[in-house]
Protein backbone atom coordinates (compact mmCIF):
# COMPACT_ATOMS: atom_id res chain seq x y z
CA UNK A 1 75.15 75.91 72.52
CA UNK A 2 73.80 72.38 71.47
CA UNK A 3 71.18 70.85 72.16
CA UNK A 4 72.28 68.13 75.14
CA UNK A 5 75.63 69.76 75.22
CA UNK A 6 77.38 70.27 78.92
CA UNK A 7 80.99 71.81 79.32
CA UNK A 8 81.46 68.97 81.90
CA UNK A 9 79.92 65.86 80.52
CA UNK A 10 79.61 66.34 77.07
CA UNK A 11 77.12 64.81 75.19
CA UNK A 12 74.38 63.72 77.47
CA UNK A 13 70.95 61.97 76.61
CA UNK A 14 70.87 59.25 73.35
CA UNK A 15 73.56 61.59 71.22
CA UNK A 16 75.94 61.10 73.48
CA UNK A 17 74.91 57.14 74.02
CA UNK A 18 75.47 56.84 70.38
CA UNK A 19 78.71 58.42 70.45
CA UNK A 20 79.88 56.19 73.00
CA UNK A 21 78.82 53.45 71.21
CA UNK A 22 80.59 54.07 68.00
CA UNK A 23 83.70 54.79 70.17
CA UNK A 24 83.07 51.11 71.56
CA UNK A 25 82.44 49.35 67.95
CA UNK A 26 85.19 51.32 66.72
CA UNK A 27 87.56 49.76 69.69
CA UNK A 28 86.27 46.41 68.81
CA UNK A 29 86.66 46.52 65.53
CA UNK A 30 90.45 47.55 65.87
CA UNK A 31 90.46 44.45 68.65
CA UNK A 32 89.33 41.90 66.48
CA UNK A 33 92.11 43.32 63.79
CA UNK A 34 94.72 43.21 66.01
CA UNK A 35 93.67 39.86 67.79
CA UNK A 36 93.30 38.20 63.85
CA UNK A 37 96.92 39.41 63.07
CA UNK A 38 98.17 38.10 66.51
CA UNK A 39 96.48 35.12 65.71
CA UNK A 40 97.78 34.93 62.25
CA UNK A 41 101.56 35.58 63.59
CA UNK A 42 101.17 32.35 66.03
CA UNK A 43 99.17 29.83 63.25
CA UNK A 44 102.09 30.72 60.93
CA UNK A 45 105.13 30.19 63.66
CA UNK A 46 106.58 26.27 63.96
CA UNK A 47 107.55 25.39 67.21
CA UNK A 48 109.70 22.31 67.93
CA UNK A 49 110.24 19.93 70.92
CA UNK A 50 113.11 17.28 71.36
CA UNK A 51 113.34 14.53 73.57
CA UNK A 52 116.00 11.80 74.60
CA UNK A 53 118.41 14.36 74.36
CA UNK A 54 117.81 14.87 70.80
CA UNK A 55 116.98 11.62 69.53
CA UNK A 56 113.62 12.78 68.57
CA UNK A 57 112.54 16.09 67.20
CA UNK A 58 108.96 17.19 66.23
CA UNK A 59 107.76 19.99 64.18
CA UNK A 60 104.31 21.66 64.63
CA UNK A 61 102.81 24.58 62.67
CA UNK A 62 100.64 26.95 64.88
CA UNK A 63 97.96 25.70 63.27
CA UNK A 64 98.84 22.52 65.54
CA UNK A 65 100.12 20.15 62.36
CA UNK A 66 102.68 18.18 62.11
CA UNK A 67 105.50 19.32 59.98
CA UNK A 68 108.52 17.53 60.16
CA UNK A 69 109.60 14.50 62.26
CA UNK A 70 113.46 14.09 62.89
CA UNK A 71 114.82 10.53 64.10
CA UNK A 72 118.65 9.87 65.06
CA UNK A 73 119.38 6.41 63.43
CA UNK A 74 121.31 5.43 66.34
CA UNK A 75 117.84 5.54 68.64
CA UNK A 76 116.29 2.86 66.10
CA UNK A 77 116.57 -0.28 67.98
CA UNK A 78 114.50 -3.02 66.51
CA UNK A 79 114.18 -4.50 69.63
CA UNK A 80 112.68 -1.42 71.29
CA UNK A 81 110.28 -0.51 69.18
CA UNK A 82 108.11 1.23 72.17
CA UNK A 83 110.36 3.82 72.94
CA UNK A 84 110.77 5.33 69.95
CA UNK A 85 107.25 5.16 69.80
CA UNK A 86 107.05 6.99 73.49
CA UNK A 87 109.76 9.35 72.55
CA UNK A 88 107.76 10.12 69.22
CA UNK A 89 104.26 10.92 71.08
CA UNK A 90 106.49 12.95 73.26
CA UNK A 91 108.14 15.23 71.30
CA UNK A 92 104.59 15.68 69.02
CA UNK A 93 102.51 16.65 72.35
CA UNK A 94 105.43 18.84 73.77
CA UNK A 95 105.44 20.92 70.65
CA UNK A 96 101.57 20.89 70.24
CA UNK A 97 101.79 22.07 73.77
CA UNK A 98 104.25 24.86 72.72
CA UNK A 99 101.97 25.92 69.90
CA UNK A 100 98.98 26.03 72.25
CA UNK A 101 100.73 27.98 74.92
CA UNK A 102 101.85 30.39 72.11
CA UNK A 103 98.26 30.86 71.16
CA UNK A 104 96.80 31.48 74.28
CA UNK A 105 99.33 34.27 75.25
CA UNK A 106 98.70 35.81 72.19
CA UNK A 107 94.83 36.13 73.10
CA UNK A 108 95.62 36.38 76.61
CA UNK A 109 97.61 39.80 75.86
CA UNK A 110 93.81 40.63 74.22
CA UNK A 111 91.55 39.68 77.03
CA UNK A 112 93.57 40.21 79.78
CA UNK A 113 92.62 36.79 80.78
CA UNK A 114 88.66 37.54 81.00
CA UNK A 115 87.46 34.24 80.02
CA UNK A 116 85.43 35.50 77.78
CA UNK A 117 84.02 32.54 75.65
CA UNK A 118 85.18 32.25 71.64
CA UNK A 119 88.55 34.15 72.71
């Protein structure tokens, strides 16, 4: 038999810690793979958001930029100028909103919601 072998707990004493501990690195090296292709997935998604029942329409990457910008002609009033403006912040920060959401599932489905700081 082995040296620190034991038919019920295995490896016992520091070979067994260091077979646990590969184990570990080797689950959090598989982790981090599958949390950077999540991650990946999400940054290359676009989410949209409309607003005054489609007068406006923004387009944000996952990587939270601006893509595209879609105005109705009809909604361009000269002498409103500050609610297109409004409906323009709108749509950007409801589909900024949708990518961040996105994001945060995706890593939430990693951490299980831990809080674990830089996730």
């Amino acid at each position: 038999m082995a040296k620190g072998y034991s038919a019920r707990g295995g490896f016992g004493g520091a070979q067994g810690q260091m077979m646990r501990q590969q184990q570990m690195q080797q689950k959090i090296m598989q982790m981090q793979q599958q949390m950077a292709k999540a991650q990946e997935e999400v940054e290359n998604a676009d989410f949209s958001a409309t607003v005054g029942g489609g007068a406006v329409e923004a387009i944000v990457s996952g990587k939270k930029e601006l893509k595209a910008l879609n105005i109705k002609p009809e909604v361009v009033d000269p002498e409103d100028v500050e609610m297109l403006q409004d409906l323009v912040v709108s749509a950007v920060n409801e589909a900024l909103r949708q990518a961040e959401d996105a994001m945060s599932k995706s890593m939430n489905a990693f951490t299980g919601g831990l809080g674990i700081p830089g996730l």
